[in-house]
Each structure stands twice: as structure tokens, then as C-alpha cells.
C-alpha atoms as a PDB file:
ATOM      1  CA  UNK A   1      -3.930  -1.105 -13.701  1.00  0.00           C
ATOM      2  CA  UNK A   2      -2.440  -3.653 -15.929  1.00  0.00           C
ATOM      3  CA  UNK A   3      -3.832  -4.723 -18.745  1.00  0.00           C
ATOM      4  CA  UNK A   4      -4.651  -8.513 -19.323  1.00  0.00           C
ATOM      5  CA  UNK A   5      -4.091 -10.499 -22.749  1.00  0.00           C
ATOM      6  CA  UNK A   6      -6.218 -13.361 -22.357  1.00  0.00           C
ATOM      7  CA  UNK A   7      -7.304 -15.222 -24.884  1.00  0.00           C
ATOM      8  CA  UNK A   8     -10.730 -13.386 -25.513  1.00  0.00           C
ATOM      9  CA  UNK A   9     -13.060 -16.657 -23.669  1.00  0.00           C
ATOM     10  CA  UNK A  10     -15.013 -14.831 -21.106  1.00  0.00           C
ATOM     11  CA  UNK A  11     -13.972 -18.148 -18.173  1.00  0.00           C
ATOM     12  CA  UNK A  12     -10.434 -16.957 -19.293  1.00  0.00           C
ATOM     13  CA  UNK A  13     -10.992 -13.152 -18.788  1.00  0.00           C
ATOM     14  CA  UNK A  14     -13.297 -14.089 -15.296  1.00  0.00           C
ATOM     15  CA  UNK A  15     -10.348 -16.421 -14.512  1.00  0.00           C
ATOM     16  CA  UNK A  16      -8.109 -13.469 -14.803  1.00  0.00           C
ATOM     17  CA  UNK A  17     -10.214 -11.346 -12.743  1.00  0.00           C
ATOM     18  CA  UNK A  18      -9.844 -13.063 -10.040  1.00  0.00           C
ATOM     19  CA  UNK A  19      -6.337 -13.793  -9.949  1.00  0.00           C
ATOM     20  CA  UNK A  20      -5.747 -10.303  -9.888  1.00  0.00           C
ATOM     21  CA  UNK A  21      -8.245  -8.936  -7.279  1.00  0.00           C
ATOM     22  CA  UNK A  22      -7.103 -11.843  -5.326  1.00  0.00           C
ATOM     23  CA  UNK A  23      -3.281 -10.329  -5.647  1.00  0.00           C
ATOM     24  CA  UNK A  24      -4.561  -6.965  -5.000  1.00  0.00           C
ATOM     25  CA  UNK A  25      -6.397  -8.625  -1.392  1.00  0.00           C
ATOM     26  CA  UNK A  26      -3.423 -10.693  -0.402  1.00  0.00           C
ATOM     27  CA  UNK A  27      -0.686  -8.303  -1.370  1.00  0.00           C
ATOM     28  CA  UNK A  28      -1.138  -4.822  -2.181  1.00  0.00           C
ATOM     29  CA  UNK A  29      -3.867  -3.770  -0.668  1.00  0.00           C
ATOM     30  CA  UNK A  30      -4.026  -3.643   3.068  1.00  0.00           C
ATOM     31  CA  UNK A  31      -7.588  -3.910   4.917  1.00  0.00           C
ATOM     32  CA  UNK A  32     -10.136  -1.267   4.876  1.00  0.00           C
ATOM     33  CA  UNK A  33      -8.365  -0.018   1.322  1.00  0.00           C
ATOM     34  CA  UNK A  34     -10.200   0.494  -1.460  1.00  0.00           C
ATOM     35  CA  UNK A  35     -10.388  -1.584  -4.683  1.00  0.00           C
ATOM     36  CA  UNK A  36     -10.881  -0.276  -7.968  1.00  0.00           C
ATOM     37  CA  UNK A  37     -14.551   0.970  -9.361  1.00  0.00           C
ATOM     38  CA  UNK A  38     -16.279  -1.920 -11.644  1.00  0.00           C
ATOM     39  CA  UNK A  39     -16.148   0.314 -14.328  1.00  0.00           C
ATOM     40  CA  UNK A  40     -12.324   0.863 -13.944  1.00  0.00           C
ATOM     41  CA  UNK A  41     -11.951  -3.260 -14.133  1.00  0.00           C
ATOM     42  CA  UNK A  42     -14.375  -3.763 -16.689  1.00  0.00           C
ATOM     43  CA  UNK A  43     -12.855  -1.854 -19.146  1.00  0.00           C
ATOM     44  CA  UNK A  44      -9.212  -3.010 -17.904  1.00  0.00           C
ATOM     45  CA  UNK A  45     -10.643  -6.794 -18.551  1.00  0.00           C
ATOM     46  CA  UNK A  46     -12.644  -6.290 -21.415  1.00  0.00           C
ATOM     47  CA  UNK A  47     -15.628  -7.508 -19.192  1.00  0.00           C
ATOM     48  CA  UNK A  48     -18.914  -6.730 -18.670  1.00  0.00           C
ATOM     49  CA  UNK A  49     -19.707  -4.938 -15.746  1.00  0.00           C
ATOM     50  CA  UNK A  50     -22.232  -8.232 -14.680  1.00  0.00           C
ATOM     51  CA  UNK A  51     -18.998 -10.182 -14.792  1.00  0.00           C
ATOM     52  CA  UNK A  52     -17.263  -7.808 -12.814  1.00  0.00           C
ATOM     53  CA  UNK A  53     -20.037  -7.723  -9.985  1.00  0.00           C
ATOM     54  CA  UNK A  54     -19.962 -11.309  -9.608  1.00  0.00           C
ATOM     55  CA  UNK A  55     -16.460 -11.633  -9.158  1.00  0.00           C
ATOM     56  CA  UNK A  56     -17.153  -9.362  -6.331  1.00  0.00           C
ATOM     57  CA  UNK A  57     -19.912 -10.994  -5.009  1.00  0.00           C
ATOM     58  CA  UNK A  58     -17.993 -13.964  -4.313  1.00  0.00           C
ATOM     59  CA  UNK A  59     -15.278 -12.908  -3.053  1.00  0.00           C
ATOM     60  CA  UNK A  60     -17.363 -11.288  -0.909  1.00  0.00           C
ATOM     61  CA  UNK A  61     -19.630 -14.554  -0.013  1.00  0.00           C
ATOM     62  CA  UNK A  62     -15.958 -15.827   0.782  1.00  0.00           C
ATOM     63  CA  UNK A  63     -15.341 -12.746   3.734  1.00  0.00           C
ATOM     64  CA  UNK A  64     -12.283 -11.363   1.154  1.00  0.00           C
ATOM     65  CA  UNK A  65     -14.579  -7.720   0.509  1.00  0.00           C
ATOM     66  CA  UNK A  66     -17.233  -5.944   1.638  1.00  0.00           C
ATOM     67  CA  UNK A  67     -19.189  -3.176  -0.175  1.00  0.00           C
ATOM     68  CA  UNK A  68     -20.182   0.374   1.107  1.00  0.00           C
ATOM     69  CA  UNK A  69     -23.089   1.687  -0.676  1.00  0.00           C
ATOM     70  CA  UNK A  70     -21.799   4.882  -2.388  1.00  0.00           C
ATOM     71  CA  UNK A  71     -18.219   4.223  -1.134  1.00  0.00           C
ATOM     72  CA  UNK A  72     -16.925   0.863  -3.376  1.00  0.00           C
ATOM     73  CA  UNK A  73     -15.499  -2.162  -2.741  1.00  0.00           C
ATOM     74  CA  UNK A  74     -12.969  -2.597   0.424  1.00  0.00           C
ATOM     75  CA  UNK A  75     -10.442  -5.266   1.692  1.00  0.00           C
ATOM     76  CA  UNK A  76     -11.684  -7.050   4.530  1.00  0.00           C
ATOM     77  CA  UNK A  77     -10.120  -8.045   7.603  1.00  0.00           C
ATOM     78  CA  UNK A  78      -8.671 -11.520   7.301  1.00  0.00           C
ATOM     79  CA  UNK A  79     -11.194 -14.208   8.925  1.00  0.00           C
ATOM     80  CA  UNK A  80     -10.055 -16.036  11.710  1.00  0.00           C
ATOM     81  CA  UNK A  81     -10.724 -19.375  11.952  1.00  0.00           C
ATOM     82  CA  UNK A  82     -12.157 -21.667  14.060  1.00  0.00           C
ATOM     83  CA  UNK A  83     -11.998 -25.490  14.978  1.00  0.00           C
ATOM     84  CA  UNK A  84     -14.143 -27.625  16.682  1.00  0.00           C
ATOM     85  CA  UNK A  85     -11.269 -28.172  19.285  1.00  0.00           C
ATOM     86  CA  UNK A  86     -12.601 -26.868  22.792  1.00  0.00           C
ATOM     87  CA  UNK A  87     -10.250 -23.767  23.399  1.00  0.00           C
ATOM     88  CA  UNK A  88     -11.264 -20.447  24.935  1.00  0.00           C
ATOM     89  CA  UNK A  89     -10.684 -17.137  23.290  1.00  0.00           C
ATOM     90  CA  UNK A  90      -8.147 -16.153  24.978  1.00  0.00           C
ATOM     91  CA  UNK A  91      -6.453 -19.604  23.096  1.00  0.00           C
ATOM     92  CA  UNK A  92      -7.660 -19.208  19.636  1.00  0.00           C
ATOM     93  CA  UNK A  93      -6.420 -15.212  19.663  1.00  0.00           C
ATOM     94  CA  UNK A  94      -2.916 -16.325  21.226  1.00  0.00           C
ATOM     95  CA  UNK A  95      -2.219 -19.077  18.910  1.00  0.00           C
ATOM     96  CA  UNK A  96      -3.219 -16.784  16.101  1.00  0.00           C
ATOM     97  CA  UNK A  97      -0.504 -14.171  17.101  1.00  0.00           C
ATOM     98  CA  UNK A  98      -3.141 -11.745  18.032  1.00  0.00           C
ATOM     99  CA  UNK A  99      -3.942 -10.060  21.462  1.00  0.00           C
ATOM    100  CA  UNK A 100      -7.115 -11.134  23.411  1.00  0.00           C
ATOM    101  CA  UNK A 101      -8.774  -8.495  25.352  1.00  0.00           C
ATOM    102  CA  UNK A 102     -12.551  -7.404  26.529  1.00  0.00           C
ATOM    103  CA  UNK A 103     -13.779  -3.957  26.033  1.00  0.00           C
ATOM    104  CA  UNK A 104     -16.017  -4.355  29.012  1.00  0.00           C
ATOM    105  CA  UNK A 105     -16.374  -7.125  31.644  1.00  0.00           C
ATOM    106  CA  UNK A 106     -19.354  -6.900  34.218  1.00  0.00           C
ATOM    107  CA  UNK A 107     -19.805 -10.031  36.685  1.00  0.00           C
ATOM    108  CA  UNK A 108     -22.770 -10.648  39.041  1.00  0.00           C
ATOM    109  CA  UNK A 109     -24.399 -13.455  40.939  1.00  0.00           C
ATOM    110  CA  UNK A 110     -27.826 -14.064  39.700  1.00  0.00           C
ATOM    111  CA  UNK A 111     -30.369 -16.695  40.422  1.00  0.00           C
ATOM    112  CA  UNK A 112     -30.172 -19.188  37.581  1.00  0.00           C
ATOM    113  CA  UNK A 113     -33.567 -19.338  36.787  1.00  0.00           C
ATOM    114  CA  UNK A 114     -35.525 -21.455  34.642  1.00  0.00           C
ATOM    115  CA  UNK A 115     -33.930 -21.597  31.324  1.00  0.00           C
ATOM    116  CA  UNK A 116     -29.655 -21.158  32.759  1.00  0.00           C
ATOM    117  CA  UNK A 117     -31.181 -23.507  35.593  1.00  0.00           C
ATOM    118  CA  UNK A 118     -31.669 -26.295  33.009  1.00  0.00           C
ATOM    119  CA  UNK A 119     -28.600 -26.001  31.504  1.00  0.00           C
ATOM    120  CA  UNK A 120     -26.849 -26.336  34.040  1.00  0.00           C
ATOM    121  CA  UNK A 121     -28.982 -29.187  36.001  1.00  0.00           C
ATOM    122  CA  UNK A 122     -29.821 -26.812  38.529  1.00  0.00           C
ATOM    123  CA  UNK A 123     -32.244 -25.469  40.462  1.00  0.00           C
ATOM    124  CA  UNK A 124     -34.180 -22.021  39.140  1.00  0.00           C
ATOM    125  CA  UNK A 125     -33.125 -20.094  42.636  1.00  0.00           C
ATOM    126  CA  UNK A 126     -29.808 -21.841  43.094  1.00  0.00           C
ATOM    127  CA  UNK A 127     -27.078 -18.824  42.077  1.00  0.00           C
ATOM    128  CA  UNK A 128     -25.081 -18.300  39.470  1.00  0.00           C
ATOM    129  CA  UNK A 129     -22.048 -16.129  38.469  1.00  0.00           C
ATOM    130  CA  UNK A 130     -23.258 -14.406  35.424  1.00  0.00           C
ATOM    131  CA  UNK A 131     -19.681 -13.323  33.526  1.00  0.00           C
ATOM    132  CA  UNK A 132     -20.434 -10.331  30.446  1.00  0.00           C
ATOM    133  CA  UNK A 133     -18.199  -9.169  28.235  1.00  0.00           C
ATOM    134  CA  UNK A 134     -17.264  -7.845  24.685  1.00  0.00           C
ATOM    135  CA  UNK A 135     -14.364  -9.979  23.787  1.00  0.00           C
ATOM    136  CA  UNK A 136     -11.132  -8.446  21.282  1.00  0.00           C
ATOM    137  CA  UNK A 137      -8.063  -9.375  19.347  1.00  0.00           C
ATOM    138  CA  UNK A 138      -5.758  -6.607  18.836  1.00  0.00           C
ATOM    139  CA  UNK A 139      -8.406  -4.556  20.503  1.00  0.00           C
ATOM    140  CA  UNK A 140     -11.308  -4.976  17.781  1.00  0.00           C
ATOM    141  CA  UNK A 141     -14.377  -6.602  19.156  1.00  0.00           C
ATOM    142  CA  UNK A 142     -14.699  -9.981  17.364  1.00  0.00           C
ATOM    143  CA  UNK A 143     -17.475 -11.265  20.224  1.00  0.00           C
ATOM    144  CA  UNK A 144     -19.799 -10.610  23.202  1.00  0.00           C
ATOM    145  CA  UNK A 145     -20.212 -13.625  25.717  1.00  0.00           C
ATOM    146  CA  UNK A 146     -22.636 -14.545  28.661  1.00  0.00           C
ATOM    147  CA  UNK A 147     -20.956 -17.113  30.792  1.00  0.00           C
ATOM    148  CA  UNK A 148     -23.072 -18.675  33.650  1.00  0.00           C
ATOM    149  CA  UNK A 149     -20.896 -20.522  36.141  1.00  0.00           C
ATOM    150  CA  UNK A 150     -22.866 -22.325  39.188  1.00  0.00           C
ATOM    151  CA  UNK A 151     -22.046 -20.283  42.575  1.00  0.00           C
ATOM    152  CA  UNK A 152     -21.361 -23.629  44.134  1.00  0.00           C
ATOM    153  CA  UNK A 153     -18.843 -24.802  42.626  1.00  0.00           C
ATOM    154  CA  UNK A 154     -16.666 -21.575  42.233  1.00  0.00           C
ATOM    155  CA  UNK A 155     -17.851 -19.502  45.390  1.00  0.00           C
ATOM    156  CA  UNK A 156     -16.772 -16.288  45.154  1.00  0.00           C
ATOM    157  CA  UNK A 157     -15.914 -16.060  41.600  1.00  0.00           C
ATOM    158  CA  UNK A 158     -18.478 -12.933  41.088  1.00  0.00           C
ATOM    159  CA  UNK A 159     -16.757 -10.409  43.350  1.00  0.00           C
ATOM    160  CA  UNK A 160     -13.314 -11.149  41.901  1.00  0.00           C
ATOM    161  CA  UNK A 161     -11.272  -9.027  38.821  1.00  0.00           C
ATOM    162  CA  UNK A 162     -11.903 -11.401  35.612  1.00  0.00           C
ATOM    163  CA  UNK A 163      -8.726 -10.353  33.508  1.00  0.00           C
ATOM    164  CA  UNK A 164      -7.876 -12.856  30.458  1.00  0.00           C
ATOM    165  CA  UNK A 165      -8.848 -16.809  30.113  1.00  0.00           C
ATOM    166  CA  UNK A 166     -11.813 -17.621  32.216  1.00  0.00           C
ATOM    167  CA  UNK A 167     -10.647 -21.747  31.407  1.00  0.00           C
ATOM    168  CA  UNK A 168      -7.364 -20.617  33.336  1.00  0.00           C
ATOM    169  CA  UNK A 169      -8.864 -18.963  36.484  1.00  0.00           C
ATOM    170  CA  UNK A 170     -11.226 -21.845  36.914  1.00  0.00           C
ATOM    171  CA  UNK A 171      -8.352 -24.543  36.606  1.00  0.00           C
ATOM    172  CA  UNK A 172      -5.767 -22.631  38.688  1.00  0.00           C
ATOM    173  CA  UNK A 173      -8.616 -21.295  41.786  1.00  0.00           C
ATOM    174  CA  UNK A 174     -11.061 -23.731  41.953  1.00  0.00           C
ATOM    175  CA  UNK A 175      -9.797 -27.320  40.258  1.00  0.00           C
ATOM    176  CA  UNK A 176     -12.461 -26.963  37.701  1.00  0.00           C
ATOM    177  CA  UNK A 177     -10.856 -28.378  34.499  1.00  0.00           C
ATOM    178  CA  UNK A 178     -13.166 -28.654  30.974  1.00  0.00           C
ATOM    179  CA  UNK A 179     -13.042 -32.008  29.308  1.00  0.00           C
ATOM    180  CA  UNK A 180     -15.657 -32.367  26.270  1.00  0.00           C
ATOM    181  CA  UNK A 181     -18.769 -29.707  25.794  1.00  0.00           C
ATOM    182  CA  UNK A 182     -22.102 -29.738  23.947  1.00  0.00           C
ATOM    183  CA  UNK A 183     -21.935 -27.009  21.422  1.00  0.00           C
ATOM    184  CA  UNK A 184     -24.787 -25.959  18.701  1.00  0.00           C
ATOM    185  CA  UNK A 185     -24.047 -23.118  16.158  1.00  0.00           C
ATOM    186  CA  UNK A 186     -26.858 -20.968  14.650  1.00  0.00           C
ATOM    187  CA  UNK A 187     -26.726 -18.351  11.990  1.00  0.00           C
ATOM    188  CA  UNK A 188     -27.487 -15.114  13.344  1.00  0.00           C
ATOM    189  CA  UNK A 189     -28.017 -10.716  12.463  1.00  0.00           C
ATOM    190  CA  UNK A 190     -27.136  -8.786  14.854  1.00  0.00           C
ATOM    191  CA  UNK A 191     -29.672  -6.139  16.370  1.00  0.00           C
ATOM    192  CA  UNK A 192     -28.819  -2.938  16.918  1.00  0.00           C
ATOM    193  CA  UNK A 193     -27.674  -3.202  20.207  1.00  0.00           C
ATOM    194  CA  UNK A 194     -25.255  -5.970  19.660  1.00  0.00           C
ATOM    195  CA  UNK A 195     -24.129  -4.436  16.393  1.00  0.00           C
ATOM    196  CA  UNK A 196     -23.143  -1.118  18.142  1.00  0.00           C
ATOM    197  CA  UNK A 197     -21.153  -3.101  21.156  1.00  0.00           C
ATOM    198  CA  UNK A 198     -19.221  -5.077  17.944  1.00  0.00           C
ATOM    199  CA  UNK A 199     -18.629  -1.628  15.853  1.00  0.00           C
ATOM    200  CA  UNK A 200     -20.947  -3.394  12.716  1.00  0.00           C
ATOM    201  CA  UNK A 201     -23.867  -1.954  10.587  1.00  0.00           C
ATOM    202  CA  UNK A 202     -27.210  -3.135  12.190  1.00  0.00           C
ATOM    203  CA  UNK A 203     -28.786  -6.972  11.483  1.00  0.00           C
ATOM    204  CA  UNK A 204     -24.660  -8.014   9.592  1.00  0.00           C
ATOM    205  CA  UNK A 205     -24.642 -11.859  10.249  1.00  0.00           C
ATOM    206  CA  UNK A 206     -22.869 -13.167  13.134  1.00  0.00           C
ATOM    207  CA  UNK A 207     -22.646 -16.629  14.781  1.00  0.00           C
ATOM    208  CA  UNK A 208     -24.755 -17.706  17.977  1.00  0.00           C
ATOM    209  CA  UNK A 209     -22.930 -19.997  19.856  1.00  0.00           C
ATOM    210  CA  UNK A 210     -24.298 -22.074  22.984  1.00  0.00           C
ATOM    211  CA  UNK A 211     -22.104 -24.066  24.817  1.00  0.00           C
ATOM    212  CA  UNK A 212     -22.413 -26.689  27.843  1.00  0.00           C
ATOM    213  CA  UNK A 213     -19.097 -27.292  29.187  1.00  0.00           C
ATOM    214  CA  UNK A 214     -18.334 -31.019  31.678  1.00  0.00           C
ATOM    215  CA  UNK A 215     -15.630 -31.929  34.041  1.00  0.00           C
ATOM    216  CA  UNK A 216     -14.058 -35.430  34.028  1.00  0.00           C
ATOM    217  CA  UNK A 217     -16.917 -36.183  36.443  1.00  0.00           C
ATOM    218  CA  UNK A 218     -19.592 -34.953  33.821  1.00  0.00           C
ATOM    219  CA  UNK A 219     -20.292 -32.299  36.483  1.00  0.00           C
ATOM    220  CA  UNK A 220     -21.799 -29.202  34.472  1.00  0.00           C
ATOM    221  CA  UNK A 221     -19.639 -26.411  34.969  1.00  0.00           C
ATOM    222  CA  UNK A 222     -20.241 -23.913  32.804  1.00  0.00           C
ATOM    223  CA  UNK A 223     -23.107 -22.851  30.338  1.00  0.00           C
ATOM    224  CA  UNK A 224     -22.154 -19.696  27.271  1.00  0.00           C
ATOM    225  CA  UNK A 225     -23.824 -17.706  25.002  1.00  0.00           C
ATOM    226  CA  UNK A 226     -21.806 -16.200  22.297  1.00  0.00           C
ATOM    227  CA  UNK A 227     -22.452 -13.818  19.182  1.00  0.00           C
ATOM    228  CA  UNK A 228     -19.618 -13.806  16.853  1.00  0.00           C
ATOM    229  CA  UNK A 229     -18.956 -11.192  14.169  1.00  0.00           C
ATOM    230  CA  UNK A 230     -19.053 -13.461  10.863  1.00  0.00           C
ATOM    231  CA  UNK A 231     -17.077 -11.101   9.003  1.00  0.00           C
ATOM    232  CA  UNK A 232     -14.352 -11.861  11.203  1.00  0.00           C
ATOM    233  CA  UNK A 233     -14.881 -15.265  12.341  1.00  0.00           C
ATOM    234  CA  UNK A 234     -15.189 -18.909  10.318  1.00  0.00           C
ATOM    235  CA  UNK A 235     -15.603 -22.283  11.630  1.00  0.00           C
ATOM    236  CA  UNK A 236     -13.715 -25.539  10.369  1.00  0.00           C
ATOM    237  CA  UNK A 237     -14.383 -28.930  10.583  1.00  0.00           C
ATOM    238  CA  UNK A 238     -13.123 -31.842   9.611  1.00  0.00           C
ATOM    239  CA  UNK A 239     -15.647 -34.974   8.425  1.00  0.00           C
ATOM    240  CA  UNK A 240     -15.225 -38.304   7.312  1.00  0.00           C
ATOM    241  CA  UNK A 241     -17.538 -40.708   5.359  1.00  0.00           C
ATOM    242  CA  UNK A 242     -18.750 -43.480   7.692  1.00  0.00           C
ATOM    243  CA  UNK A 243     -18.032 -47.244   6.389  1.00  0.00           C
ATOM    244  CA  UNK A 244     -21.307 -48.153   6.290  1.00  0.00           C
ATOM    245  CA  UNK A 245     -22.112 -45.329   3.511  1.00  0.00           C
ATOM    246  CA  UNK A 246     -20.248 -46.535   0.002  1.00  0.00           C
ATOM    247  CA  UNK A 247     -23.480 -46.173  -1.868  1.00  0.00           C
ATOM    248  CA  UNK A 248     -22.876 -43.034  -3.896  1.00  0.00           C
END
């Protein structure tokens, strides 16, 4: 490791730190390697070992490391990110150069009952198709969704092969096209179930995602639950300061 020659401020040295664990993130290191022992930079930075752990802490608050108890300090996989745009998965994956995929896909028409039912402005024993799966990019789960799609307005959707964007097979089958969607986001751990499906230690923080998707007619056509991995997955947004504010 290469020694630094700062000029002996501890913000300098800290500064320093991070530059280079940053270098060692974005171009030597590849994910899942392993980054040097605190000990090994403390001494390297003439830091203390406090200083060191911090600099690690935030660049893991910031999805660039994770820690393995007994193991170190790792590269993580890079984040994808996320708009508020309404694309599918299949969309965000592509236009990220990565594959999309689902480890397992089951589809079944359920009653909608009370709580899908009111999502979707229907009745609790009209029928819905009930689309699960564990969605990928270059074959790593990244997310496991529950799409509900009323039975009446795509009849026979349940008994067919669901292969790539569900978006697409509506548009192209049944003339179902998504214009605008209701979306909340909640922060999330994932139980041990869900964290087995996404290949993650027990109760890591994810995303829960609930979506209510419109046609031009403000017909309800689809309602989705989804639980994203939030080592993997950010969301963006863009915000502006209303007129009326100009206060502070």
C-alpha cells in the first residue's frame, strides 16, 4: 500500500483516506474483493483506527462496502439506480446494459379479495391474475414482485408462459397500455423467507414498493407489490422549490 504525505491535519489524512479506498472501489478492486484490514490502513495513514472505521462506515451508508463479521471489508456490487419514470424491470435492466430475468415465475387466478379488491376498484370475488416472481439482472436476484391484473380485462392471461416485460405482453395481447401510476415507497428488512429467495443475510434492508398502475381511461389495470434488495437498488428524484416558498 502506498504511503500518503499529507500534511499531518487529520481532515487532510481522512481526506486522503477516502480518495484512496474510493480508487481501490472504482478501479482495482472488483466486487466481492476484499479491502485492506483497518489496522493495515491505519498505520499506512497515520490514522487512528476510529478514523479508519468511519471512513468505512460511510462508504458503506453510501452502498460502496459491506462488512462480514470476521471476514473484513468487501466491494459491493454497484447500485443501480432508479427514477421516478414509470418503466418496468425488464426497462430499467436493459437500459442499464444488464440482462433481466426471473428465477421463478408462478401465475394463478385468484379471487381478489378484500384488500387487492380495493386496489383495484373491484369486487372481493371478482378474479384476478396473481403474477409471482423473483426478478434478476445478469441472473442475480435484485427483486420479488406480486402483480395482480383484473381477469376481465386480460382473460386468459393466467394460463399463458410469462417470459420478459409484463408492460409488453399487456400492450401487444390485450391493448392495455400504462399511462401515470400511484406509487408509495417504504423502507423495509427482509424476513427470512424473502432474504433466502434474494440470496441476502436475514432482516438486510430492502425497498417495499406498491404500485397502482391507469390506462388513458383511468381504468385500473394493474396493482404490484415489490421488495427490492437496497444493497443493489437506489431511487432518484428530481425536486424543485415551489415559487411560493422564497422564505429561507
Amino acid at each position: 500500500m502506498a504511503q500518503t504525505t499529507g500534511n499531518g491535519r487529520a481532515g487532510g489524512k481522512g481526506a486522503q483516506l477516502r480518495a484512496y479506498l474510493l480508487g481501490l472501489i472504482d478501479g482495482e478492486l472488483k466486487p466481492h474483493e476484499k479491502l485492506p484490514t483497518e489496522r493495515e490502513l491505519a498505520e499506512s495513514f497515520g490514522v487512528t483506527r476510529l478514523t479508519v472505521r468511519r471512513a468505512l462506515d460511510q462508504l458503506g451508508y453510501e452502498g460502496r462496502v459491506y462488512r462480514t463479521q470476521g471476514a473484513g471489508t468487501f466491494v459491493s456490487e454497484p447500485r443501480i439506480a432508479k427514477s421516478v419514470e414509470l418503466t418496468s424491470f425488464t426497462q430499467d435492466m436493459r437500459a442499464r446494459g444488464l440482462v433481466p430475468g426471473s428465477l421463478e415465475t408462478q401465475v394463478e387466478e385468484i379471487p381478489a379479495g378484500a384488500e387487492i379488491g380495493a386496489r383495484l376498484a373491484l369486487s372481493p370475488r371478482e378474479h384476478v391474475a396473481h403474477l409471482f416472481r423473483v426478478r434478476t439482472a445478469d441472473g442475480e436476484p435484485m427483486c420479488i414482485e406480486h402483480t395482480y391484473i383484473p381477469a376481465k380485462i386480460a382473460p386468459g392471461l393466467a394460463a399463458r408462459a410469462i417470459e420478459g416485460s409484463l408492460y409488453q405482453l399487456l400492450t401487444e395481447t390485450y391493448h392495455l397500455k400504462v399511462e401515470k401510476a400511484e406509487q408509495s415507497i417504504h423502507a423495509t428488512v427482509l424476513d427470512p423467507p424473502l432474504a433466502k429467495l434474494l440470496g441476502v443475510p436475514e432482516f438486510s434492508p430492502a425497498f417495499k414498493v406498491q404500485r397502482v398502475a391507469y390506462d388513458a381511461r383511468n381504468q385500473r389495470i394493474e396493482y404490484a407489490e415489490s421488495v427490492y434488495r437496497a444493497d443493489r437498488y437506489s431511487y432518484d428524484f428530481i425536486i424543485y422549490r415551489t415559487t411560493r416558498d422564497t422564505a429561507n
